[in-house]
N, C-alpha and C. Protein backbone atom coordinates (compact mmCIF):
# COMPACT_ATOMS: atom_id res chain seq x y z
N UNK A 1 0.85 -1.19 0.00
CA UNK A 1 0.00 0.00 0.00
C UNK A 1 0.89 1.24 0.00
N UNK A 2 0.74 2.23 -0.79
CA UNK A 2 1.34 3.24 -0.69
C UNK A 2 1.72 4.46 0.17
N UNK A 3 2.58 4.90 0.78
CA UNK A 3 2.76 5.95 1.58
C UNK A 3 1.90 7.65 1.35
N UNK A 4 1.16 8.03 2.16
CA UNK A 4 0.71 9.30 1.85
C UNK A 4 1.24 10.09 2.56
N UNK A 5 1.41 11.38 1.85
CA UNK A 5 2.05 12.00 3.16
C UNK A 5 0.95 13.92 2.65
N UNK A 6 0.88 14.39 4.11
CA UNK A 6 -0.33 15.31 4.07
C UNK A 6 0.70 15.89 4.73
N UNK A 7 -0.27 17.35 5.27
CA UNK A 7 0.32 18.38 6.31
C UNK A 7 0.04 17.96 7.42
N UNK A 8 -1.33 17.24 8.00
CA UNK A 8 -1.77 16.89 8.94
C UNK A 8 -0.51 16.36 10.21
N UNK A 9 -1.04 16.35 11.72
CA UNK A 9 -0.30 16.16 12.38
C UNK A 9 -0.05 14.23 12.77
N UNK A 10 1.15 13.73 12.68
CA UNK A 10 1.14 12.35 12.96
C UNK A 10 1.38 11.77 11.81
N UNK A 11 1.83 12.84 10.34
CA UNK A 11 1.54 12.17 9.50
C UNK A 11 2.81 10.69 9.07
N UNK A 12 2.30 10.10 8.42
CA UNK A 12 3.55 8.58 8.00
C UNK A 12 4.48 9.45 7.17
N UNK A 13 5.95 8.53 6.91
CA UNK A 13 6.77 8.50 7.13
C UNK A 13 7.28 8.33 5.50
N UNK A 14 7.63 8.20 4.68
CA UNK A 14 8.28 7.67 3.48
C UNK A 14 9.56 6.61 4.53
N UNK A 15 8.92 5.06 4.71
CA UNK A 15 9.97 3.89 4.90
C UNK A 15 11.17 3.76 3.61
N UNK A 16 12.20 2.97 4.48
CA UNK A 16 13.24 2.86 3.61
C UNK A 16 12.57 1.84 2.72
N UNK A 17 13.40 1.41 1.64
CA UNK A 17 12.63 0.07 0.55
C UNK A 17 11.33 0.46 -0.23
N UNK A 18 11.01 1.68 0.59
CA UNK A 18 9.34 1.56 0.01
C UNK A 18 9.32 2.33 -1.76
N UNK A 19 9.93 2.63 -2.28
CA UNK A 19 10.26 3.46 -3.17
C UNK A 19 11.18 2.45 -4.18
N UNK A 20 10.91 2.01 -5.07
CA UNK A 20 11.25 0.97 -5.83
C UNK A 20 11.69 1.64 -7.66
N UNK A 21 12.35 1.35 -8.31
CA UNK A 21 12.87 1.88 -9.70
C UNK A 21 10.94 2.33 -10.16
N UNK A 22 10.73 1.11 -10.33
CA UNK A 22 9.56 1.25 -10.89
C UNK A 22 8.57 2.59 -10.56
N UNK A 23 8.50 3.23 -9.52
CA UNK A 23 7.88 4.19 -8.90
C UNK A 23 8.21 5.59 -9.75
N UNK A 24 9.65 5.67 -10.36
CA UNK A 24 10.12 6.69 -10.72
C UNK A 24 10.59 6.27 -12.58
N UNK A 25 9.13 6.87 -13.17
CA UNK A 25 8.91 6.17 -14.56
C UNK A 25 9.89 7.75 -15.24
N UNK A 26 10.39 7.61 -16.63
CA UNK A 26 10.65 8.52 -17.87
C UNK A 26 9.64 9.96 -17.53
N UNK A 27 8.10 9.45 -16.90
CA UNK A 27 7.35 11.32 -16.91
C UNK A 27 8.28 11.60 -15.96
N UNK A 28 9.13 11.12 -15.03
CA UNK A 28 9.15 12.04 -13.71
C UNK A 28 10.44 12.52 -13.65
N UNK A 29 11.06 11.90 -14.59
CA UNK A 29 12.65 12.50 -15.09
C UNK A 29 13.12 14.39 -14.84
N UNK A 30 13.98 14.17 -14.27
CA UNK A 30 14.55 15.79 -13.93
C UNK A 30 15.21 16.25 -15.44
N UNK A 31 14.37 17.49 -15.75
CA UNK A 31 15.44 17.60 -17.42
C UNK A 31 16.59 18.09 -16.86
N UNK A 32 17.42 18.24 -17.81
CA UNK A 32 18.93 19.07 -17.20
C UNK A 32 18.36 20.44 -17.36
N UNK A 33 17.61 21.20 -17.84
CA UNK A 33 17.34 22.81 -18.06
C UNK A 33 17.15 22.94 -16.59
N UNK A 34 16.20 22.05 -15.51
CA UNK A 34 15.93 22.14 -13.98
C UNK A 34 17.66 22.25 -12.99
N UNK A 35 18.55 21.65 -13.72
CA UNK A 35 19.59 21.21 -13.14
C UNK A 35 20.91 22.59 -13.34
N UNK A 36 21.65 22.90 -12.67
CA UNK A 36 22.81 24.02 -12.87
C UNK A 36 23.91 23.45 -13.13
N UNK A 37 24.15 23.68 -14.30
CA UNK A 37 25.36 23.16 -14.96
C UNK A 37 25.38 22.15 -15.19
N UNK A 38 24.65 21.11 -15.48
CA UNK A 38 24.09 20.02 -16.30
C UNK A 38 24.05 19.58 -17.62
N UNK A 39 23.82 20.95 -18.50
CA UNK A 39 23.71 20.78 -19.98
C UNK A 39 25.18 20.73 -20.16
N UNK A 40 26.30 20.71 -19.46
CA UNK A 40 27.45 20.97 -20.04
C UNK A 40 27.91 22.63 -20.62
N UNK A 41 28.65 22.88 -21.48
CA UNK A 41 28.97 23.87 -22.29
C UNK A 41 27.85 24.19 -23.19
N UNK A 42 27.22 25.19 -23.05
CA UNK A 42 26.13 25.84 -24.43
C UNK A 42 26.46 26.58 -25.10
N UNK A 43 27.65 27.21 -25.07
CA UNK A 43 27.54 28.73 -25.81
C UNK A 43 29.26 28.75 -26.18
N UNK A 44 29.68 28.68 -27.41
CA UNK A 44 30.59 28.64 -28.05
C UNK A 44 30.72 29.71 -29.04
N UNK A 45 31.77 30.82 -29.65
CA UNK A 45 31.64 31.71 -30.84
C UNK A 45 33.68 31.68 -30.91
N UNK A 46 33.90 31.68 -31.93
CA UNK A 46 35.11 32.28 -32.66
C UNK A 46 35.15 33.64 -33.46
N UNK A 47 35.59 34.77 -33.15
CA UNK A 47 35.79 35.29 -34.01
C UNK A 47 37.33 35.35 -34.39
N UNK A 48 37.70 36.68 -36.02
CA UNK A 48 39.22 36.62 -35.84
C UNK A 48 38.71 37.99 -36.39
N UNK A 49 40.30 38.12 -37.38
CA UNK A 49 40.28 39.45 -37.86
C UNK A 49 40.88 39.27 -38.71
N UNK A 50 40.67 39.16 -40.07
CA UNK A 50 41.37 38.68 -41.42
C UNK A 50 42.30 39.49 -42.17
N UNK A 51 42.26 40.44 -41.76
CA UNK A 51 42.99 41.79 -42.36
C UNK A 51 44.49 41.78 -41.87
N UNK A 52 45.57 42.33 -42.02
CA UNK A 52 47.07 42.01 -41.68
C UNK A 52 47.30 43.64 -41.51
N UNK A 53 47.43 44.49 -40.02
CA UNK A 53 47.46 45.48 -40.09
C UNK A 53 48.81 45.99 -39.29
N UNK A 54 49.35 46.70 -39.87
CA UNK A 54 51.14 47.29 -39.21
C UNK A 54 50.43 48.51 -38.45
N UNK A 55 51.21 48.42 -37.38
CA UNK A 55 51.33 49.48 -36.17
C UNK A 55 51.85 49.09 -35.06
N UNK A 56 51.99 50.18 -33.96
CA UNK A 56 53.04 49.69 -33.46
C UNK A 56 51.92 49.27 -31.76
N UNK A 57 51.09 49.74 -31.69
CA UNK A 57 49.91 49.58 -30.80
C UNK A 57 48.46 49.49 -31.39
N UNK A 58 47.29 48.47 -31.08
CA UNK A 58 46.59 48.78 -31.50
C UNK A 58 45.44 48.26 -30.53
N UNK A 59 45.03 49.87 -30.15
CA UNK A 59 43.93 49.71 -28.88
C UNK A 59 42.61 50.47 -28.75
N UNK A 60 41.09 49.83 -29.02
CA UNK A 60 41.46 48.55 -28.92
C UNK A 60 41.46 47.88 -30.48
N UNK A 61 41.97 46.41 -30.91
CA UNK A 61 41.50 45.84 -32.14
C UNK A 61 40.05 45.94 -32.35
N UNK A 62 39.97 46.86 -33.26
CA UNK A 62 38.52 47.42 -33.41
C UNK A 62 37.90 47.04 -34.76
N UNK A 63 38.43 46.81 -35.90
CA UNK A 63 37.82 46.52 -36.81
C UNK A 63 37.78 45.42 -37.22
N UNK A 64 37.75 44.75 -39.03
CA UNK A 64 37.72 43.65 -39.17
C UNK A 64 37.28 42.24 -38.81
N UNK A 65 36.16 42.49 -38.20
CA UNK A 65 36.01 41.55 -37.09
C UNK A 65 35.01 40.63 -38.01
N UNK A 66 35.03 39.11 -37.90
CA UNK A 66 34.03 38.13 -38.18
C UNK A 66 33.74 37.30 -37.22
N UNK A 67 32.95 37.05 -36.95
CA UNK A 67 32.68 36.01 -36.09
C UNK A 67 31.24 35.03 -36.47
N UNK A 68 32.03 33.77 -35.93
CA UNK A 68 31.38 32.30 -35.93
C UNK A 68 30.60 32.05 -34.85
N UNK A 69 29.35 31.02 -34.61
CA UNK A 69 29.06 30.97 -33.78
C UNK A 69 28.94 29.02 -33.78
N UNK A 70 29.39 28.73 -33.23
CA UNK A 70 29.65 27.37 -32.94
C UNK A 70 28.63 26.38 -32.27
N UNK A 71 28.61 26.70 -31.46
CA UNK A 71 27.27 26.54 -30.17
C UNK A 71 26.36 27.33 -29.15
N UNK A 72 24.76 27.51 -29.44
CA UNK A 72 24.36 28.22 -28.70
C UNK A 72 24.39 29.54 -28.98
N UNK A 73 24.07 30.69 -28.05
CA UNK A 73 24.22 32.15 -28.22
C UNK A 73 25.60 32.81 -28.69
N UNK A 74 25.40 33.90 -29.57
CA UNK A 74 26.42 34.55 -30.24
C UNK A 74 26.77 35.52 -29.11
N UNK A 75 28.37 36.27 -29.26
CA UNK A 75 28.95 36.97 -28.69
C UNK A 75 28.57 38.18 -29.54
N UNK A 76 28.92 39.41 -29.04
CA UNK A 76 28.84 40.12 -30.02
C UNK A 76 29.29 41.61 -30.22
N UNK A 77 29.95 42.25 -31.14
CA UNK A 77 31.25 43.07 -30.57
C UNK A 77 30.50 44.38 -31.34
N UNK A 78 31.08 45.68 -30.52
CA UNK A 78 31.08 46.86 -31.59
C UNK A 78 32.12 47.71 -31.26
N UNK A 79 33.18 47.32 -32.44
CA UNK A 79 34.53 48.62 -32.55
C UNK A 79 35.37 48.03 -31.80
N UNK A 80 35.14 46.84 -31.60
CA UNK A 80 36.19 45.63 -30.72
C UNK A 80 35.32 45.83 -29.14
N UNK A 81 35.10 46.48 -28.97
CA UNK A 81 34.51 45.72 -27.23
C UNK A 81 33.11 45.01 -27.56
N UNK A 82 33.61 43.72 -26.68
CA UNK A 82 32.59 42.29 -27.07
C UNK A 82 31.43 42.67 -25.83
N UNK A 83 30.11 41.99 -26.03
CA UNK A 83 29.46 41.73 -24.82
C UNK A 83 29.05 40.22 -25.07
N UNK A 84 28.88 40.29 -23.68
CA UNK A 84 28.34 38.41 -23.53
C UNK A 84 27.31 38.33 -24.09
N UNK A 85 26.50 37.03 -24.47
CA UNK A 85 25.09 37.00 -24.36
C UNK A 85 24.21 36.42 -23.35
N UNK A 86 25.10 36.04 -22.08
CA UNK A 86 24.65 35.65 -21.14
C UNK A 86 25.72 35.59 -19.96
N UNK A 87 25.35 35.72 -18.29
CA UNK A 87 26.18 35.59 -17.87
C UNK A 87 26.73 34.52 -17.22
N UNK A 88 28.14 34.32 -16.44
CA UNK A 88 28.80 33.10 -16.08
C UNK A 88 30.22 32.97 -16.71
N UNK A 89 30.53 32.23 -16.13
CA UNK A 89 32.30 31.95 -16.34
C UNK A 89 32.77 31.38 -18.00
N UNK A 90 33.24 32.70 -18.54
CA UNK A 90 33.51 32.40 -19.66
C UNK A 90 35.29 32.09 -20.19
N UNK A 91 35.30 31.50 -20.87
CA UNK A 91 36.95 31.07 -20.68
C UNK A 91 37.10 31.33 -22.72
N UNK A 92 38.36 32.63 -22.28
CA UNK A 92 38.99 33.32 -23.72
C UNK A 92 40.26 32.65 -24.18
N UNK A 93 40.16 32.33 -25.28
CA UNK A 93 41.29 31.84 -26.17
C UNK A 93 41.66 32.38 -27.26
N UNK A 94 43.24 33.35 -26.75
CA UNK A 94 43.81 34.31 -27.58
C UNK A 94 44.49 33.43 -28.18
N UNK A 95 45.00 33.89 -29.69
CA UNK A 95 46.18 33.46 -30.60
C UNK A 95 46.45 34.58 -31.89
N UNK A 96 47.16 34.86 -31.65
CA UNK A 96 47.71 36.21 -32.99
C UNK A 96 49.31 35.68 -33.69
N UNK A 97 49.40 36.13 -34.69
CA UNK A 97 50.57 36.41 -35.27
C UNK A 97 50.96 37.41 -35.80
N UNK A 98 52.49 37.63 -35.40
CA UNK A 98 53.08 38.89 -35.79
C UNK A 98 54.44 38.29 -37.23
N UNK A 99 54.28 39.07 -37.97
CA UNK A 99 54.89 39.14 -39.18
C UNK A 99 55.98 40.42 -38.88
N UNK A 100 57.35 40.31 -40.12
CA UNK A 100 58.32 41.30 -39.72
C UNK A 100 58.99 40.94 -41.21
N UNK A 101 59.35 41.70 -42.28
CA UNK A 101 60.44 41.34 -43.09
C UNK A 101 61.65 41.58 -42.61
N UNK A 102 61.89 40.84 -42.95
CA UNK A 102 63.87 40.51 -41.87
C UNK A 102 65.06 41.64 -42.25
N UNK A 103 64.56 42.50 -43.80
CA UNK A 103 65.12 43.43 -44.09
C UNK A 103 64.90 44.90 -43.08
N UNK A 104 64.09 44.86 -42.18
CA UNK A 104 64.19 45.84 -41.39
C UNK A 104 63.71 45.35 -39.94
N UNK A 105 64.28 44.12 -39.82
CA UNK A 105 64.20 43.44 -38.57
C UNK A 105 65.65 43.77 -37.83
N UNK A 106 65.97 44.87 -37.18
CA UNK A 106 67.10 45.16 -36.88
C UNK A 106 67.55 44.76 -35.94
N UNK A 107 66.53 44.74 -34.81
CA UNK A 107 66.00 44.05 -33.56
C UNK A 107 65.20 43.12 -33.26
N UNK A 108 65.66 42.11 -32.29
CA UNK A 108 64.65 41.27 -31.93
C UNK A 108 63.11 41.93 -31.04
N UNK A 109 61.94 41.81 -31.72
CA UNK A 109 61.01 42.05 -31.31
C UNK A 109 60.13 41.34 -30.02
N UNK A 110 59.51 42.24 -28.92
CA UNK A 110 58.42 41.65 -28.16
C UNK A 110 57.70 42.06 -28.88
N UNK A 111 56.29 41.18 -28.38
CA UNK A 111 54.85 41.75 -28.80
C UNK A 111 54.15 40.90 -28.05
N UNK A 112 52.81 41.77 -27.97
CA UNK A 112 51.74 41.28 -26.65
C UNK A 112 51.10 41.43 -27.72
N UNK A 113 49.88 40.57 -26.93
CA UNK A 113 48.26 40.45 -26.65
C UNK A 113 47.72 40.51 -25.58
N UNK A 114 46.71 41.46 -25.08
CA UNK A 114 46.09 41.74 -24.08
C UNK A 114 44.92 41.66 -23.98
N UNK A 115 44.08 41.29 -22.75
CA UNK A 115 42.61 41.68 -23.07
C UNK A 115 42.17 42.06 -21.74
N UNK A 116 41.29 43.32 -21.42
CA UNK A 116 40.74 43.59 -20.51
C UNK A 116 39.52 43.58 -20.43
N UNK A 117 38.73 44.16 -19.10
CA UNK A 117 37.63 43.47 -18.70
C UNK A 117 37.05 45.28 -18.16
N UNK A 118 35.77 45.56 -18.52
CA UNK A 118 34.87 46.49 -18.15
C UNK A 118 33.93 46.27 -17.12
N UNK A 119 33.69 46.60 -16.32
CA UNK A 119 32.68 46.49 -15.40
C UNK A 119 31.78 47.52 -15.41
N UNK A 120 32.08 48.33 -16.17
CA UNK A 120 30.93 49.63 -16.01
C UNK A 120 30.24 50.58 -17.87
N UNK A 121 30.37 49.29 -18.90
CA UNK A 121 29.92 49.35 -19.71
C UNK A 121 30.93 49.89 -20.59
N UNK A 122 31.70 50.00 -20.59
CA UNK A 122 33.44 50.18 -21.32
C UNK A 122 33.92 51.92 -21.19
N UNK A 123 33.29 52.37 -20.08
CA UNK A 123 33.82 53.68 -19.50
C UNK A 123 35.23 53.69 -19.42
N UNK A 124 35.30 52.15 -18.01
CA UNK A 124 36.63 52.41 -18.30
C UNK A 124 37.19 50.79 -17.86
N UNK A 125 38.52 50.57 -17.71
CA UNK A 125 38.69 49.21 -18.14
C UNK A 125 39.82 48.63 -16.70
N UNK A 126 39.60 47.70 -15.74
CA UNK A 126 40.70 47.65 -14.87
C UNK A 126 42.07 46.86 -15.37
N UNK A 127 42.36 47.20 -14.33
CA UNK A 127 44.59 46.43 -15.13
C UNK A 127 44.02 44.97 -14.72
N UNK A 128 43.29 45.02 -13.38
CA UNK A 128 43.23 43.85 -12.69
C UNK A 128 42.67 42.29 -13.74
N UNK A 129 41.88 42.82 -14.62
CA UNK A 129 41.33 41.62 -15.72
C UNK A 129 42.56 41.72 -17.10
N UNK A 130 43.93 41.81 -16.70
CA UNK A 130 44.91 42.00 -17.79
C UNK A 130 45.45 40.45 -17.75
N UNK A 131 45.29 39.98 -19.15
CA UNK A 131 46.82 38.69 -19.66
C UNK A 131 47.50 39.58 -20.85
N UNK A 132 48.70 39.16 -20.60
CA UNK A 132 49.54 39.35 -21.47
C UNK A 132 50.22 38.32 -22.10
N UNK A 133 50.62 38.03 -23.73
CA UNK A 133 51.68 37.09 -23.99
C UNK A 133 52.12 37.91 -24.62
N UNK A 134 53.66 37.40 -24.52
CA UNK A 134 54.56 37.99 -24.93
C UNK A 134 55.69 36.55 -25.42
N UNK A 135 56.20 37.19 -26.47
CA UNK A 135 56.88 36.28 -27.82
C UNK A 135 58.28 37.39 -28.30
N UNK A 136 59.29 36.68 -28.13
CA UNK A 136 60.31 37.37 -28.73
C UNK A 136 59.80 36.57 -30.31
N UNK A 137 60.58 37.58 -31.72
CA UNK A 137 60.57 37.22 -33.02
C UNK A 137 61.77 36.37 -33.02
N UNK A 138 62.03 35.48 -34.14
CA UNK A 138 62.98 34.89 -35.10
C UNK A 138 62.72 34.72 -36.11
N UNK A 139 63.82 34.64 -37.26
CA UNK A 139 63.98 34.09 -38.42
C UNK A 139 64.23 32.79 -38.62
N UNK A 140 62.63 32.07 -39.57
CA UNK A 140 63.18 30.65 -39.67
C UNK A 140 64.07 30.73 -41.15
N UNK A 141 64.80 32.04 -41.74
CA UNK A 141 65.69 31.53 -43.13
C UNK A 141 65.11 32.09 -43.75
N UNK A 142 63.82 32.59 -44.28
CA UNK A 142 63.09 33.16 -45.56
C UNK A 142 63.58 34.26 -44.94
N UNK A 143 62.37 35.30 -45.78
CA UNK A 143 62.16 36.40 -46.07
C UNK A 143 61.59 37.08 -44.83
N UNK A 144 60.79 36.43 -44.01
CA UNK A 144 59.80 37.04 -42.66
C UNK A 144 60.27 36.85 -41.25
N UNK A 145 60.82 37.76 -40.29
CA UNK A 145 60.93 37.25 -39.18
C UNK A 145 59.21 37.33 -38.26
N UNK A 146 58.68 36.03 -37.80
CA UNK A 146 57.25 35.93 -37.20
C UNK A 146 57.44 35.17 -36.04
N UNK A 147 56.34 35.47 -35.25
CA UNK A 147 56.40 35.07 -34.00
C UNK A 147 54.86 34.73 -33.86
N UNK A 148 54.47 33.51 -33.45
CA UNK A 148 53.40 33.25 -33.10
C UNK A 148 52.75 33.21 -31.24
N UNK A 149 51.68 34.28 -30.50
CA UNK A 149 51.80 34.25 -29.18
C UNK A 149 50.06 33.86 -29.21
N UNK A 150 49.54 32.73 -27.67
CA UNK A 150 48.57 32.52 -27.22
C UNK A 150 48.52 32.29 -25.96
N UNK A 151 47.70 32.98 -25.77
CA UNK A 151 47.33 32.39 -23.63
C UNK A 151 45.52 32.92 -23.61
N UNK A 152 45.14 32.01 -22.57
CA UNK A 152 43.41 31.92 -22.15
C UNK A 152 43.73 32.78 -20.65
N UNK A 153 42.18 33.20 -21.12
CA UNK A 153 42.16 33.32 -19.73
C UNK A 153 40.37 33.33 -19.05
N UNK A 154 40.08 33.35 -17.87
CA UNK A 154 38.93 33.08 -17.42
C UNK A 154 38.07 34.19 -16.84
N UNK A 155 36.93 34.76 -17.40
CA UNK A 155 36.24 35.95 -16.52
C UNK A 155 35.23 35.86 -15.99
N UNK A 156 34.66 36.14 -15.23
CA UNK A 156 33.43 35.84 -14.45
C UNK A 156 32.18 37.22 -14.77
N UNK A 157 31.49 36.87 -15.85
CA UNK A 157 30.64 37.84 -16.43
C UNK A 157 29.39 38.10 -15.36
N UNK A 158 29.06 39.28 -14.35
CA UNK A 158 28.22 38.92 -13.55
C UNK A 158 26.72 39.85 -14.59
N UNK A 159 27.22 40.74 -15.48
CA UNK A 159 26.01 41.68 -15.67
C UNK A 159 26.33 41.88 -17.24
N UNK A 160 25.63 40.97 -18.04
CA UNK A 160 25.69 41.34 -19.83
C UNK A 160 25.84 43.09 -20.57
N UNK A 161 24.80 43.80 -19.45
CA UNK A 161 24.84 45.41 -19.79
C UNK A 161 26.38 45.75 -19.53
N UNK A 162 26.69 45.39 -18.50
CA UNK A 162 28.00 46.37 -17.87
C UNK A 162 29.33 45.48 -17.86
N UNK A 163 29.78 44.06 -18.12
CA UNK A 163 30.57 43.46 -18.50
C UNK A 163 31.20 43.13 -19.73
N UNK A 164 32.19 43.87 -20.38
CA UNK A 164 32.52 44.41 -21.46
C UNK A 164 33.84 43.41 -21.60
N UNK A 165 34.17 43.31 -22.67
CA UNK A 165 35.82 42.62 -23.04
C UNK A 165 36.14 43.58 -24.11
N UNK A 166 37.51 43.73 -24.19
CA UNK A 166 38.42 44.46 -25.64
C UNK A 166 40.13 43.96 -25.40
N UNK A 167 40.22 43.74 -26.42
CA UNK A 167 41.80 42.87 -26.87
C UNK A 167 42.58 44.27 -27.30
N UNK A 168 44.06 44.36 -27.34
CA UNK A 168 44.76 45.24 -27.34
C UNK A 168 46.14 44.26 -27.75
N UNK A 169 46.80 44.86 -28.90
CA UNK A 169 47.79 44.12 -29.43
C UNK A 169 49.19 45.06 -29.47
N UNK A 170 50.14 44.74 -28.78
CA UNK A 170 51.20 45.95 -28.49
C UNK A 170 52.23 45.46 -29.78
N UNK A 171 53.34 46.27 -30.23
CA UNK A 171 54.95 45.78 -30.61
C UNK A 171 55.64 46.61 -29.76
N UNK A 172 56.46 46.32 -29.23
CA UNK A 172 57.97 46.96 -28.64
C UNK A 172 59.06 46.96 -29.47
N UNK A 173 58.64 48.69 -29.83
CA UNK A 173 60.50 48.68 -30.29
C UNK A 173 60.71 48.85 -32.22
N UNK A 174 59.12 48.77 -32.41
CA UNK A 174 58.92 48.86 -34.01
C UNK A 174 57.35 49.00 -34.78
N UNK A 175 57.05 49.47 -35.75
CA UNK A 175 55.61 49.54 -36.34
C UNK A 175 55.80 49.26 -37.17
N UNK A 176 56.52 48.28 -37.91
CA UNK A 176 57.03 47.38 -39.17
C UNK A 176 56.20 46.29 -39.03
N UNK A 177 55.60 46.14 -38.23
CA UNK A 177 55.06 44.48 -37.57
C UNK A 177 53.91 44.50 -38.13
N UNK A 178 53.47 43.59 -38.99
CA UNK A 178 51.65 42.80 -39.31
C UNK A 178 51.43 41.84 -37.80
N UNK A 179 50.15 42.84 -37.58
CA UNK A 179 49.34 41.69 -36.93
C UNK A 179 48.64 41.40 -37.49
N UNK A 180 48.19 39.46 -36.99
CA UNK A 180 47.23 38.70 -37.67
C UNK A 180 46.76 37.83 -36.91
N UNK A 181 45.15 38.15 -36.69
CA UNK A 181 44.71 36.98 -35.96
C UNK A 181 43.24 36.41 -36.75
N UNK A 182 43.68 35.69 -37.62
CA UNK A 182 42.50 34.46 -38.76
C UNK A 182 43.17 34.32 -39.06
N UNK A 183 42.28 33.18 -40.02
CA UNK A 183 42.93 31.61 -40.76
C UNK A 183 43.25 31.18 -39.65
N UNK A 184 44.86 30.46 -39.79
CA UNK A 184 45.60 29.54 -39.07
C UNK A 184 46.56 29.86 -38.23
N UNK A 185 46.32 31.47 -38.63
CA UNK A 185 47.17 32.45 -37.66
C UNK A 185 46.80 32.94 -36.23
N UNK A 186 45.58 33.04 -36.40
CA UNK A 186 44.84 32.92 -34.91
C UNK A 186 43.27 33.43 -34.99
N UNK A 187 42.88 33.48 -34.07
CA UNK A 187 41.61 34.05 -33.48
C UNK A 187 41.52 34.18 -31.80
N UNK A 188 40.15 34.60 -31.54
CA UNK A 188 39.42 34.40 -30.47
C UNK A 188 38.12 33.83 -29.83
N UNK A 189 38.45 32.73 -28.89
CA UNK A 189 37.51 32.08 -29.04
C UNK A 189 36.77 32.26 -27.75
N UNK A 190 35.38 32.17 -27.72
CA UNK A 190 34.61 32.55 -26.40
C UNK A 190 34.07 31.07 -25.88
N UNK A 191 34.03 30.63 -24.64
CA UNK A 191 33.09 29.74 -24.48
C UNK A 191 32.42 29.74 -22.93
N UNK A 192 31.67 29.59 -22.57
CA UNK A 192 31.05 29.78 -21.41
C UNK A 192 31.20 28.49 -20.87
N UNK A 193 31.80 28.27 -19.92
CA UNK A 193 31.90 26.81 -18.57
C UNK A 193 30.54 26.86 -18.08
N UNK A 194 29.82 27.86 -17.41
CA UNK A 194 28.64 27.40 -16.65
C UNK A 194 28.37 28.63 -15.70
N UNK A 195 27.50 28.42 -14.93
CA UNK A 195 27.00 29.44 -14.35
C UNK A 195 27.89 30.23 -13.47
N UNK A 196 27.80 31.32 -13.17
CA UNK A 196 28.85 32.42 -12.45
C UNK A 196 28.00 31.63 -10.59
């Protein structure tokens, strides 16, 4: 006979054993949408920037922009600062390349990639959400001294209005340098882990 259980006072008990597979059919299934962080990863986008542009700073990478959307909700940028389309712990994957003809490669070159983080709708931007990579150049023998630099990093998006991203690509020491981040040269990739 089955267990009832009321508000009433004295009421029975749910016994151990009494609750059998059979009791808990396919209707009564928990979806994962009920569950936090369940569905796994939803929301995937790549963009890059196909264009090959010399300077010696460029802040922020504002133009050229394409972007893919892989899985789920799109990211979505204007003049280079991105906004989420939802919030939670999103994890960035930088990769750029820098180009140099070796005929006015006089010096060995640094060069960064940076990306910072807005909290107040891209007013203004703290140091505290800064990665940097940094890549000395070489010559493999041709014509180009290039350096290829990537590092991730992780932000915790609490507010889509006011949580802003923008990438910033430095050279030290020269404005001879192509940056390039598409094709096989690089991009940026967004993906959301799960809830903040």
């Amino acid at each position: 006979m089955p267990t009832e259980i009321s508000g009433s006072t004295g009421v029975n008990k749910i016994q151990d054993n009494t609750i059998v597979n059979a009791d808990i059919n396919s209707s009564a299934a928990i979806a994962n949408s009920k569950l936090v962080g369940a569905g796994g990863i939803t929301d995937i986008s790549k963009w890059s920037v196909d264009a090959y542009t010399t300077s010696s700073t460029i802040d922020p990478i504002s133009s050229g922009w394409s972007g893919t959307t892989i899985k789920g909700s799109a990211m979505t940028q204007s003049s280079g600062v991105f906004t989420f389309p939802s919030t939670g712990y999103w994890r960035i994957d930088i990769q750029g390349t820098f180009f140099m003809s070796n005929t006015t490669a006089l010096n060995i070159e640094n060069v960064a990639i940076q990306c910072f983080k807005s909290t107040d709708g891209g007013s203004s931007w703290g140091s505290e959400h800064i990665i940097s990579a940094h890549s000395n150049m070489d010559s493999p023998g041709d014509d180009w001294w290039r350096t290829q630099v990537g590092q991730s990093v992780v932000v915790d998006i609490t507010n889509t209005a006011n949580d802003k991203i923008k990438f910033l690509s430095m050279i030290y020491g020269s404005t001879a340098v192509y940056h390039h981040f598409g094709g096989v040269n690089g991009g940026f990739i967004f993906t959301r882990l799960g809830d903040t």
